[in-house]
Each structure stands twice: as structure tokens, then as C-alpha cells.
Protein backbone atom coordinates (compact mmCIF):
# COMPACT_ATOMS: atom_id res chain seq x y z
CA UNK A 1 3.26 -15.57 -10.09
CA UNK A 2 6.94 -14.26 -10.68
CA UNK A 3 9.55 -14.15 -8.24
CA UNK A 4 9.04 -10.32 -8.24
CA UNK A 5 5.54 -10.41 -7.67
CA UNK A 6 6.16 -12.95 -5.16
CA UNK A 7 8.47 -10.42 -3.31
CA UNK A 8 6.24 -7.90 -3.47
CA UNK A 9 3.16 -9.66 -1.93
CA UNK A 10 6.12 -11.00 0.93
CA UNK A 11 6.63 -7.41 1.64
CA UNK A 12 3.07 -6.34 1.51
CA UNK A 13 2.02 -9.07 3.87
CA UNK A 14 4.81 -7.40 6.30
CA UNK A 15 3.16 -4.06 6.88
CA UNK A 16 1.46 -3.74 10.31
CA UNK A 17 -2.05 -2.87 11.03
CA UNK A 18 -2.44 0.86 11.31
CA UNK A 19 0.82 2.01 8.98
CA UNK A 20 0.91 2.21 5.27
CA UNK A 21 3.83 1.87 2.46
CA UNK A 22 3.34 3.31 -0.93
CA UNK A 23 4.30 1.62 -3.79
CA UNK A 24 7.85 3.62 -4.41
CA UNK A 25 8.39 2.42 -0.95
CA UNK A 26 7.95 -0.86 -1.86
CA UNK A 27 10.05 -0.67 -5.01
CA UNK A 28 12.83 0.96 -3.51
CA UNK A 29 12.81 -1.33 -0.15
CA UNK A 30 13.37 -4.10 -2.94
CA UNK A 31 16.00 -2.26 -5.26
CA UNK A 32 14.07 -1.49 -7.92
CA UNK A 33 13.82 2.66 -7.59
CA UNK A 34 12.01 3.03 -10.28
CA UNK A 35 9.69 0.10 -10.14
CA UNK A 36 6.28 1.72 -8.40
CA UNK A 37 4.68 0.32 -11.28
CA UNK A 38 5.67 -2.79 -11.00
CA UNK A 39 4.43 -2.81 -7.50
CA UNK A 40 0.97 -1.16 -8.50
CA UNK A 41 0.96 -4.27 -11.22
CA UNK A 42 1.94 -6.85 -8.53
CA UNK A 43 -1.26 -5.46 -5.98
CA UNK A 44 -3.94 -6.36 -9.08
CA UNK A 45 -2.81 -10.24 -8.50
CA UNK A 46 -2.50 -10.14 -4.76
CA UNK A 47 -3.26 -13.54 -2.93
CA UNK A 48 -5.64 -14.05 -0.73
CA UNK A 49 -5.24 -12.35 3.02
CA UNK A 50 -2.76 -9.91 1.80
CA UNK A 51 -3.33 -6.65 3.24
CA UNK A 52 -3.26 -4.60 0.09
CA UNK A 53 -5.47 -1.99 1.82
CA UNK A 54 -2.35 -0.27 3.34
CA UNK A 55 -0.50 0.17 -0.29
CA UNK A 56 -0.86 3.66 -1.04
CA UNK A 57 0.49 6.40 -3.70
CA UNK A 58 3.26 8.89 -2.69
CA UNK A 59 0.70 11.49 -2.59
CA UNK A 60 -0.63 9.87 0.77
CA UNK A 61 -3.98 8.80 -1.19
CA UNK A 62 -5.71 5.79 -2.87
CA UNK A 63 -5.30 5.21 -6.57
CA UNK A 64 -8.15 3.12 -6.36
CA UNK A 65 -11.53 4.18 -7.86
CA UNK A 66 -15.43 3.98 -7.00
CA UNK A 67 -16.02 0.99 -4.37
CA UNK A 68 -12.75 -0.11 -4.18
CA UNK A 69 -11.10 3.31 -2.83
CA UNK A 70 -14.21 3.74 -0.43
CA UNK A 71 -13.27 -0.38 0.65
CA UNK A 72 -9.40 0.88 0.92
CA UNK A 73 -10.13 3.54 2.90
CA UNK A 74 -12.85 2.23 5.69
CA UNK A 75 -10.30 -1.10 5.84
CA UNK A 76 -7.51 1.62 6.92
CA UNK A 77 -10.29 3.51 9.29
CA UNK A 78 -11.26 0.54 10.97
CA UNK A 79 -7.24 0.17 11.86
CA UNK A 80 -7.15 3.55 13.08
CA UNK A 81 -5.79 5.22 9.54
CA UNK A 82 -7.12 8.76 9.48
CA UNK A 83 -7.31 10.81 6.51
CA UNK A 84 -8.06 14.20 5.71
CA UNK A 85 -11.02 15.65 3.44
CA UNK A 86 -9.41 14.98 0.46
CA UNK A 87 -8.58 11.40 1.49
CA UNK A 88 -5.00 12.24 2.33
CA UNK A 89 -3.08 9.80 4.48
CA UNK A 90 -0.71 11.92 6.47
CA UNK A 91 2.57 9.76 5.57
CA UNK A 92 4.76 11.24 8.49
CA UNK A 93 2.38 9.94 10.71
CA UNK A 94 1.10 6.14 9.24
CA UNK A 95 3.88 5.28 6.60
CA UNK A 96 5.49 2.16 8.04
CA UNK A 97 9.18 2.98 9.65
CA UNK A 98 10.63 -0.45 9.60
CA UNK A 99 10.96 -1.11 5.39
């Protein structure tokens, strides 16, 4: 695992149940403001216990597909996460304050 990766997953395991980050959020928090990718890169090689469920895009939604976004999403439900019908997460509401 690189250093950056490493970061990343130290950052990820930071996020409180019930709040979300996206991945610019991430990137920027760690001085790389253009590095969402990186980040979205980083989550496909996340260790075990990391809570990647609450890593989000900056349209408030999953980027996940099929199983996995219906996992995401009941993980955040079951911390009190609420989305709309499209499977919006409203970000004023759940994005985490403190990164």
C-alpha cells in the first residue's frame, strides 16, 4: 500500500457513524485538490474495517453499482443516513464538518 493510500484509508477510518465525506473532500483535506481519483482508487484496496460506506461523490450519491451501491446505501441507513428517491445524500446535512 503507498503512503498515499495509506493516508487516505487513515482519513477514511476517521469519519463518524452517521456523516459522509466525498472523495474531493478527502483529496483536498490531504492537499491534493485535484486528486478525487486518487481517493476513488485508494477505496478499491481499502483494509479491512474501514468504513468505506460513508465515501461518497460530490453529487451526494454512490458511484457504486448493482449490490454494492444497494450494500453502501443500507450500511449508511442503518447509521441513520437518509437519502432521497434518487439516492441523494443531502451533503449539508450528513457531510462530516470536522475534515
Amino acid at each position: 500500500m503507498s503512503s498515499t493510500f495509506g493516508r487516505i484509508h487513515a482519513t477514511v477510518a476517521r469519519i463518524p457513524p452517521g456523516c459522509v465525506a466525498t472523495y474531493g473532500d478527502i483529496a483536498l483535506h490531504l492537499g491534493m485538490p485535484h486528486g478525487a481519483r486518487t481517493v476513488g482508487w485508494a477505496m478499491r484496496q481499502c483494509p479491512q474495517g474501514l468504513p468505506w460506506h460513508r465515501v461518497i461523490n460530490a453529487e451526494g450519491k454512490s458511484s457504486l453499482r448493482g449490490k454494492s451501491r444497494e450494500r453502501q446505501y443500507t450500511l449508511l441507513a442503518q447509521e441513520g443516513v437518509v437519502t432521497d428517491r434518487r439516492g441523494r445524500i443531502d451533503l449539508e446535512q450528513y457531510r462530516w464538518q470536522e475534515i
